[in-house]
N, C-alpha and C. Protein backbone atom coordinates (compact mmCIF):
# COMPACT_ATOMS: atom_id res chain seq x y z
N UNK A 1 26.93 -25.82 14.11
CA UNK A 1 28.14 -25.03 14.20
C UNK A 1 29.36 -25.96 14.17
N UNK A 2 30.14 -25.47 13.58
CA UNK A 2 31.60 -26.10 13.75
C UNK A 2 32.66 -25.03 13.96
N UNK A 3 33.62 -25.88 14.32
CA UNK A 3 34.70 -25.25 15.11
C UNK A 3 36.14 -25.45 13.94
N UNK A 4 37.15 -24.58 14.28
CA UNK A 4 38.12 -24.55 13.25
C UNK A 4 39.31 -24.15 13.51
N UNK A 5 40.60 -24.93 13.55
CA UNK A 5 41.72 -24.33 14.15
C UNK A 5 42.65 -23.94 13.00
N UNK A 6 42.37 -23.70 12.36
CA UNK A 6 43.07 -23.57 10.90
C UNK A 6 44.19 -22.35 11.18
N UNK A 7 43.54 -21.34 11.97
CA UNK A 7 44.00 -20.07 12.24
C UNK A 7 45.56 -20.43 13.24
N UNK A 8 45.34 -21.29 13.87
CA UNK A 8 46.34 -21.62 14.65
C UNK A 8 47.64 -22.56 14.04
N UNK A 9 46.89 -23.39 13.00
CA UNK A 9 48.22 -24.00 12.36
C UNK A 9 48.94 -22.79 11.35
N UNK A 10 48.14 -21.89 10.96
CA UNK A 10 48.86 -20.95 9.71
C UNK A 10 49.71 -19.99 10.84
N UNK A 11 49.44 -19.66 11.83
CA UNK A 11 50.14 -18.74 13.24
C UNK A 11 51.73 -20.25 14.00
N UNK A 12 51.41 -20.84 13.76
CA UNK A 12 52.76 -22.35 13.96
C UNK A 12 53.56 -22.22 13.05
N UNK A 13 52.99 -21.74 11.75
CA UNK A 13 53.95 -21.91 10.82
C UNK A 13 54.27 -20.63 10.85
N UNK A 14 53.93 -19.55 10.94
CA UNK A 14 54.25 -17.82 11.33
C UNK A 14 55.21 -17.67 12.16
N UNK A 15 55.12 -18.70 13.06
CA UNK A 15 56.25 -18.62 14.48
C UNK A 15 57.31 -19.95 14.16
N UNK A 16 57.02 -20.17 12.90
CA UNK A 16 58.32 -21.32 12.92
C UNK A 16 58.13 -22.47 14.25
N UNK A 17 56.76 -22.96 14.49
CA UNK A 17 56.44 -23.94 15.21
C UNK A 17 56.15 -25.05 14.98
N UNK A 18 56.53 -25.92 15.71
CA UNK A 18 55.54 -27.03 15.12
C UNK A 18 54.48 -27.52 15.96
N UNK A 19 53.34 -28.49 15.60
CA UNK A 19 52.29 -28.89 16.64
C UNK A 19 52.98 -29.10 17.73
N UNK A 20 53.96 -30.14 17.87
CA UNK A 20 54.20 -30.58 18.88
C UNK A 20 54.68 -29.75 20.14
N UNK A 21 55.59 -28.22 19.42
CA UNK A 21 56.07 -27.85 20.52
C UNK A 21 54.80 -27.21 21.68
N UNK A 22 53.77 -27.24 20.73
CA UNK A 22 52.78 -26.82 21.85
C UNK A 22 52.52 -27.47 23.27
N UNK A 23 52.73 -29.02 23.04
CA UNK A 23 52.31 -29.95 23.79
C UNK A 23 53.40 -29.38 25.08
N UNK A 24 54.80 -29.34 24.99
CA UNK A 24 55.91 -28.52 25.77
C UNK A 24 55.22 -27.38 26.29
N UNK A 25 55.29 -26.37 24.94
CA UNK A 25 55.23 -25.19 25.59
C UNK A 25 54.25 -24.59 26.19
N UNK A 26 53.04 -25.39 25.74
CA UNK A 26 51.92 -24.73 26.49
C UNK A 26 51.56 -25.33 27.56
N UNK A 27 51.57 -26.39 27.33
CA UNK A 27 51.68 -27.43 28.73
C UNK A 27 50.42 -28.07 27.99
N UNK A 28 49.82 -28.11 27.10
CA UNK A 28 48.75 -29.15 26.88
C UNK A 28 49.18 -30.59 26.74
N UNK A 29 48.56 -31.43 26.48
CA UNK A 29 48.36 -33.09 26.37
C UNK A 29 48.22 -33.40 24.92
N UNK A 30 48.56 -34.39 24.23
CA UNK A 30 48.92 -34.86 23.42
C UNK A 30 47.46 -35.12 22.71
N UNK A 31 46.65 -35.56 23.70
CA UNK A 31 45.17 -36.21 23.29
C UNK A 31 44.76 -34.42 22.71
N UNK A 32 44.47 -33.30 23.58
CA UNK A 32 44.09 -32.11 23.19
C UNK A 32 44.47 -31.70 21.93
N UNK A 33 46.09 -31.76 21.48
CA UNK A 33 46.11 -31.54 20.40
C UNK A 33 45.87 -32.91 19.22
N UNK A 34 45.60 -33.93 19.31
CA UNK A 34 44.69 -34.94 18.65
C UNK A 34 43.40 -33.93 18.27
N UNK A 35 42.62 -33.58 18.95
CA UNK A 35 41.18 -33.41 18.97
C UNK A 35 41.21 -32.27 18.32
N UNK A 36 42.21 -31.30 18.45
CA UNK A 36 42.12 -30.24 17.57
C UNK A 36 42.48 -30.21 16.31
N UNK A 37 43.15 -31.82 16.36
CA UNK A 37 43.69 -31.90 14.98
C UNK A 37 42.24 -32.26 13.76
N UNK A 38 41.73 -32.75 14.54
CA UNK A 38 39.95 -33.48 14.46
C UNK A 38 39.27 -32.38 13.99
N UNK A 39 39.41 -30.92 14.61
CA UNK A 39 38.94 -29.78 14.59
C UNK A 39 37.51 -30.32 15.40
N UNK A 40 37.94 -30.83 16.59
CA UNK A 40 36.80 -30.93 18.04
C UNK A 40 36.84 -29.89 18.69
N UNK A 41 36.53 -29.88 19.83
CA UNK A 41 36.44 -28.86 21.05
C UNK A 41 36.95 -29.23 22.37
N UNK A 42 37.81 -28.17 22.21
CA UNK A 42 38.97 -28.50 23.85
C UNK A 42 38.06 -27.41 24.50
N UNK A 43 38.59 -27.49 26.02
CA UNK A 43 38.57 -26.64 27.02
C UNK A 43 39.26 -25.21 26.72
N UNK A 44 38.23 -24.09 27.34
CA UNK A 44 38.72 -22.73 27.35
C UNK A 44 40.01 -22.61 28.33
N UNK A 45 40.36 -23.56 28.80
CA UNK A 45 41.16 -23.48 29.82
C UNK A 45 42.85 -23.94 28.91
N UNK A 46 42.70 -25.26 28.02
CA UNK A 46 43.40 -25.05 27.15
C UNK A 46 43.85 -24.44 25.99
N UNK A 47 42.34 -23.72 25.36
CA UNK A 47 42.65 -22.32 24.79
C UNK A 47 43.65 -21.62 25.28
N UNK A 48 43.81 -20.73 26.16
CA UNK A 48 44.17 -19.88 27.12
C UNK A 48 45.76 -20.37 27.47
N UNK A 49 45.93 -21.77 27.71
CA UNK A 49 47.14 -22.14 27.83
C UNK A 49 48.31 -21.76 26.46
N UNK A 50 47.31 -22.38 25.50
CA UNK A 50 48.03 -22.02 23.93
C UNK A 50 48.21 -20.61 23.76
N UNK A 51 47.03 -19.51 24.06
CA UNK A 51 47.16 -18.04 23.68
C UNK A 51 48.33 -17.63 24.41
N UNK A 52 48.49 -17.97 25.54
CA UNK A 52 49.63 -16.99 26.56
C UNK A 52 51.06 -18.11 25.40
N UNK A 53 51.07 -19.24 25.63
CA UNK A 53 52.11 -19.38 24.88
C UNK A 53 52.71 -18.93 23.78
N UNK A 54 51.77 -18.54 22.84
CA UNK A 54 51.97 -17.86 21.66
C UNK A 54 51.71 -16.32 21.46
N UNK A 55 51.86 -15.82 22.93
CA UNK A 55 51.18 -14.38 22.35
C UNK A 55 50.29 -13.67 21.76
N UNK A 56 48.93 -14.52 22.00
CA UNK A 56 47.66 -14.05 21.09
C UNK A 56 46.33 -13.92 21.95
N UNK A 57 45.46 -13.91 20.68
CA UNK A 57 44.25 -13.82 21.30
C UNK A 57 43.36 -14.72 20.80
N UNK A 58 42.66 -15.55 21.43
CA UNK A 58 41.77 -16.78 20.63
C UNK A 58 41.13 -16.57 19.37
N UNK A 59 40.91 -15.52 19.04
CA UNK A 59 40.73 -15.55 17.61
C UNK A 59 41.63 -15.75 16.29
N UNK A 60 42.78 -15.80 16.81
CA UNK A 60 44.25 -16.73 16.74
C UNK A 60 44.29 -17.81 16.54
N UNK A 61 43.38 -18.50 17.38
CA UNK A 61 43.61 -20.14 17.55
C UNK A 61 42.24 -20.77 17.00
N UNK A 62 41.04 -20.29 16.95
CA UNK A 62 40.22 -21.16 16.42
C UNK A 62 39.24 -19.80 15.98
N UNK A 63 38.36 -20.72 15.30
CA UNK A 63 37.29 -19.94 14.06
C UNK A 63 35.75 -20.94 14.28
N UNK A 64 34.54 -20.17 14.66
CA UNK A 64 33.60 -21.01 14.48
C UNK A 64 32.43 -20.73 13.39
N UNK A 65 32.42 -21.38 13.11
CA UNK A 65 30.97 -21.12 11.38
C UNK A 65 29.92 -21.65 11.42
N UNK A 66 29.30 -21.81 10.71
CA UNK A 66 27.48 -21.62 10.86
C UNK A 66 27.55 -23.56 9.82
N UNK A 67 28.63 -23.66 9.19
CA UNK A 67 28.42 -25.51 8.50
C UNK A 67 29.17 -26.51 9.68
């Protein structure tokens, strides 16, 4: 399985965001959004930080597939 945040950079650019303001606004860490840049696996806990920031629902922010 792999993991995929693709959904979340095309929703940054929807909201006129950029990566970084996440690190601000959601309160995540710099390394977290590294790893997602990787398309790794953060904490549901930083999920959740990003969704309330942006008004969504994790299927918003990441995508997982079977390659």
């Amino acid at each position: 399985m792999a993991i995929s945040y693709d959904n979340l950079w095309k929703l940054l650019i929807d909201k006129k965001k950029k990566r970084t303001d996440l690190i601000s606004g959601a309160g995540i860490s710099s390394s977290v959004l590294a790893k997602m840049g990787r398309n790794e696996y953060v904490s549901l806990e930083n999920v959740d930080k990003i969704c309330k920031y942006l008004n969504c629902t994790p299927e918003f922010v990441f995508t997982i597939t079977d390659s």
